[in-house]
Structure formats: C-alpha cells, structure tokens
Protein backbone atom coordinates (compact mmCIF):
# COMPACT_ATOMS: atom_id res chain seq x y z
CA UNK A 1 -70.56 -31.87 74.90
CA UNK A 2 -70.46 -29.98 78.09
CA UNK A 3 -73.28 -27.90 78.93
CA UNK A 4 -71.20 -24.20 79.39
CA UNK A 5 -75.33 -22.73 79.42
CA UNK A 6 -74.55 -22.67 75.74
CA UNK A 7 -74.21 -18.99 75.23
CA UNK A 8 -72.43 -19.35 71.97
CA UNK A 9 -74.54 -21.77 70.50
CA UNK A 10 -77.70 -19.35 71.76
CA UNK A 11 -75.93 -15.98 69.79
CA UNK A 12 -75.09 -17.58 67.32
CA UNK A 13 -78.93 -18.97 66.28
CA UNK A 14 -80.06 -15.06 67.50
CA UNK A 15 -76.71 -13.69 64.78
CA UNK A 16 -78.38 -16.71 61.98
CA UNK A 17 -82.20 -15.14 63.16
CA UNK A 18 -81.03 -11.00 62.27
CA UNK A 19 -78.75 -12.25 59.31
CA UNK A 20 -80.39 -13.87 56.40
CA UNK A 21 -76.95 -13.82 54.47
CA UNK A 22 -75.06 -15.27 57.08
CA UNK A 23 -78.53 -17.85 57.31
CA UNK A 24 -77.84 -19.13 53.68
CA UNK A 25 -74.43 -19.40 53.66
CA UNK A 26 -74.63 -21.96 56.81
CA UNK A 27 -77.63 -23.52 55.21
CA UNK A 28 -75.50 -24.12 52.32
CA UNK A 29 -72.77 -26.02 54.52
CA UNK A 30 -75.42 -28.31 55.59
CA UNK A 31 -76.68 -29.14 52.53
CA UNK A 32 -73.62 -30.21 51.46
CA UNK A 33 -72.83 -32.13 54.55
CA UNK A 34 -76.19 -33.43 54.85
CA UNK A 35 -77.61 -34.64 52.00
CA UNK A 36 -81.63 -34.17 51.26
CA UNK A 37 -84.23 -33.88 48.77
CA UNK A 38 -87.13 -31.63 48.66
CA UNK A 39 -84.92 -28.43 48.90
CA UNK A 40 -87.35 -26.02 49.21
CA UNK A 41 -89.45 -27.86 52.17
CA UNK A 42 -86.47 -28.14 53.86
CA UNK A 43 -85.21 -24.68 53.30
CA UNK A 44 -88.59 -23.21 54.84
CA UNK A 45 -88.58 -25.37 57.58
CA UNK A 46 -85.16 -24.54 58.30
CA UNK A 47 -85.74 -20.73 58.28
CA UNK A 48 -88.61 -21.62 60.59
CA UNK A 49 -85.71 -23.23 63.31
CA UNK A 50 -82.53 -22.20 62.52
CA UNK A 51 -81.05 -23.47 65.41
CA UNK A 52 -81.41 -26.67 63.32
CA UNK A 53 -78.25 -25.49 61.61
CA UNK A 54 -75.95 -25.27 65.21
CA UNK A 55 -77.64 -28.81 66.31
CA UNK A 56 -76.75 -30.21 62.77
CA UNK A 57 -72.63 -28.51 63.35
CA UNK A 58 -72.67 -30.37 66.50
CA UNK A 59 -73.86 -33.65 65.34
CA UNK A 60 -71.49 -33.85 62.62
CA UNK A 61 -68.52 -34.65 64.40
CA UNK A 62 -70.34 -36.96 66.62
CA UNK A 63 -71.04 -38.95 63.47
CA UNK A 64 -67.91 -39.18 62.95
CA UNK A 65 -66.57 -40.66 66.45
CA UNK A 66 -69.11 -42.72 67.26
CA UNK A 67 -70.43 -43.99 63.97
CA UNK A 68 -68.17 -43.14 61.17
CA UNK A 69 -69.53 -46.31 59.37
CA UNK A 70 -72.50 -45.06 58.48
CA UNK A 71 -74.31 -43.03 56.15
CA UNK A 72 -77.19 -40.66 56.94
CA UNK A 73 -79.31 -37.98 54.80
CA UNK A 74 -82.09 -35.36 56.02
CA UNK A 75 -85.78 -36.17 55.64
CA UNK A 76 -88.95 -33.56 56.21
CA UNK A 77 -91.77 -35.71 58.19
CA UNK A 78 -94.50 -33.94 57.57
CA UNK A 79 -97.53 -36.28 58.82
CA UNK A 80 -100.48 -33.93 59.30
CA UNK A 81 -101.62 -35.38 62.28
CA UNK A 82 -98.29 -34.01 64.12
CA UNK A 83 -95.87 -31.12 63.84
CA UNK A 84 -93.65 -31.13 61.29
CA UNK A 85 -90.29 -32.53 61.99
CA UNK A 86 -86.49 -32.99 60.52
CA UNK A 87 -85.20 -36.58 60.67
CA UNK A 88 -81.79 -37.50 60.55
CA UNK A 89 -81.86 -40.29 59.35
CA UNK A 90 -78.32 -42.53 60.08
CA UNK A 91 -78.36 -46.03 58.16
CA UNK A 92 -75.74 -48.86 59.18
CA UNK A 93 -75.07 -52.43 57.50
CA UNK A 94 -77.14 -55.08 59.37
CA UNK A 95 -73.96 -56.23 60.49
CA UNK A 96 -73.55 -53.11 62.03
CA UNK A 97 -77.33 -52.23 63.33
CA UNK A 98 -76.72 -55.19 65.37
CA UNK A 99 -73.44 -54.82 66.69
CA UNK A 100 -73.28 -51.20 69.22
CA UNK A 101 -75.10 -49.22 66.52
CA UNK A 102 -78.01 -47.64 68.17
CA UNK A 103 -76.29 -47.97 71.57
CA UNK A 104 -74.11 -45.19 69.10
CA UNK A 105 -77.06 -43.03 68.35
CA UNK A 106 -78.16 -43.42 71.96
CA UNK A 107 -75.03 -41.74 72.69
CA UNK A 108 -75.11 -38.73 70.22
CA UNK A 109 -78.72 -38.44 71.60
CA UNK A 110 -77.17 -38.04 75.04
CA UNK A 111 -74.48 -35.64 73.52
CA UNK A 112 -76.81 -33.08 71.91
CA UNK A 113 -80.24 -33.13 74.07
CA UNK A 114 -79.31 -30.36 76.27
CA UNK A 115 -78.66 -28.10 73.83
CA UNK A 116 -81.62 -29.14 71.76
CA UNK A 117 -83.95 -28.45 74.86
CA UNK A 118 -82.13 -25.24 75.16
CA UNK A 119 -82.75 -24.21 71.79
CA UNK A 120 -86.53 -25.95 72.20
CA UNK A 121 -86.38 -27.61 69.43
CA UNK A 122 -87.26 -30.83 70.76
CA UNK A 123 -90.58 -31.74 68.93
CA UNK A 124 -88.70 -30.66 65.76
CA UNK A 125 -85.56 -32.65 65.54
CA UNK A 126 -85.29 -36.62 65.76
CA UNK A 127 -82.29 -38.95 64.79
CA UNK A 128 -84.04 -41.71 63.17
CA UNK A 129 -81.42 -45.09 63.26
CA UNK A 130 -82.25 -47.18 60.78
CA UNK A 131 -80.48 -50.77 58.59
CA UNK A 132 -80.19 -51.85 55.65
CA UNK A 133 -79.03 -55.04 53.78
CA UNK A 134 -76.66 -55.79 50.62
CA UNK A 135 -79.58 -58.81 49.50
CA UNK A 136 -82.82 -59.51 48.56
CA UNK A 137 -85.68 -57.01 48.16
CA UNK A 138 -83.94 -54.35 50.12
CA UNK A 139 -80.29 -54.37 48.30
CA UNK A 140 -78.53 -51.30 48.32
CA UNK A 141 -77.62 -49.94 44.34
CA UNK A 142 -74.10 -49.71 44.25
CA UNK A 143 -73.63 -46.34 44.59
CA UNK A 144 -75.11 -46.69 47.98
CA UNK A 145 -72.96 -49.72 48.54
CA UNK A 146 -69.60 -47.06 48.01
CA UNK A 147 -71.27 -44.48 50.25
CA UNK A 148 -71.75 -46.76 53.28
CA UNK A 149 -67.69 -48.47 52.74
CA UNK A 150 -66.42 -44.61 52.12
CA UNK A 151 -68.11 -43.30 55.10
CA UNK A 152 -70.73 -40.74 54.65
CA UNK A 153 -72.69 -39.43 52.18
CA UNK A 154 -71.05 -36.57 50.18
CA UNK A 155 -67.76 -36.74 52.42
C-alpha cells in the first residue's frame, strides 16, 4: 500500500465517525468477513475506533495474496492490566507456520502500519499469527479442518 497521506482512508473514518448508519452497515461487512464472538464487546469497541473498520478493508485483500491458506477470526483482549485491544488472529497448518508464514504476516504488518499510525490506532490493533495441528490434543474438529483447505473462514 502506498502511503498517498491517506486522505481517503482519513474521510472516510471522519464520514463512519458523523454517520452511525453508514457505521453499521460497514460493521456488518466485517462481521461477515471476519468472523468473532462476543458481538456486543466487539461492537462497542469498534464504535470506540472505527478506523478499525478501513484497517480491517485493507487487510482483507492482503490475506488473500500473501496468505490465502489460512484462516483467521477477531478476538477482544481485554487484560486489565493493558488497554483493550482487537486481535486478528490468522492460524496456518504447522506445515505452513513453518514454511514463509509469519515472514507473510510480517509483510501485511509492513503493508498496513502506516496507515494504522495515521489513524493512531496502534496500541489497539495487533495481528496475532498463530498454528495449529490436525493430531493429538490440539486437533482441529472437522469443520475447522474444511475452513483452513477452503481458505478462510466464512468465504
């Protein structure tokens, strides 16, 4: 992503700030790109940071470039010892993890920070990389199983 000083990406959060419709309906194409629990948390916290919802837009195609074998979901982190914060969290096959994935992330990372700076939302927002494993303890249910060899979650 080229840094153009971001002026659309800056009017649009103000338009999503003044425009609670226009808030929800966005809100709503996140949920259903992102998938989450705890709907309500994560509603308030994104009326709190809207600008979640343009970082989220331009992450999703990222996703898809560099890691399109993955899965991912939203998480609140709400420790009380620290600010609250949204996780992305972006799971690969062990196989994968070890093999270019967070070299991936590192990438996206790269791709979005300006604009997260620029929209200071920094301390909020974190893409958390994470593995998992199709045995033992940790085996993935096979609906999870489908989700990582189709791509992404509700894609």
């Amino acid at each position: 992503m080229k840094n153009t000083g971001f002026k659309e990406e800056i009017e649009f959060v103000n338009r999503l700030d003044k425009d609670d419709i226009l808030f929800e309906n966005e809100f709503s194409k996140i949920k259903d790109i992102f998938p989450f629990q705890n709907y309500d948390e994560i509603h308030n916290f994104f009326c709190k940071h809207r600008g979640l919802i343009v970082i989220l837009n331009q992450i999703k195609p990222l996703l898809e470039k560099h890691v399109p074998y993955a899965s991912f979901h939203l998480e609140l982190d709400v420790d009380p010892l620290f600010t609250p914060q949204l996780l992305l969290v972006v799971k690969a096959l062990d196989h994968d993890f070890n093999n270019g994935f967070k070299e991936e992330i590192k990438l996206i990372n790269q791709e979005i920070d300006e604009l997260v700076l620029k929209l200071n939302l920094g301390i909020e927002f974190f893409i958390f990389e994470t593995s998992c494993n199709l045995s033992g303890k940790s085996a993935l249910s096979l609906k999870e199983v489908s989700r990582h060899y189709s791509g992404y979650y509700n894609h």
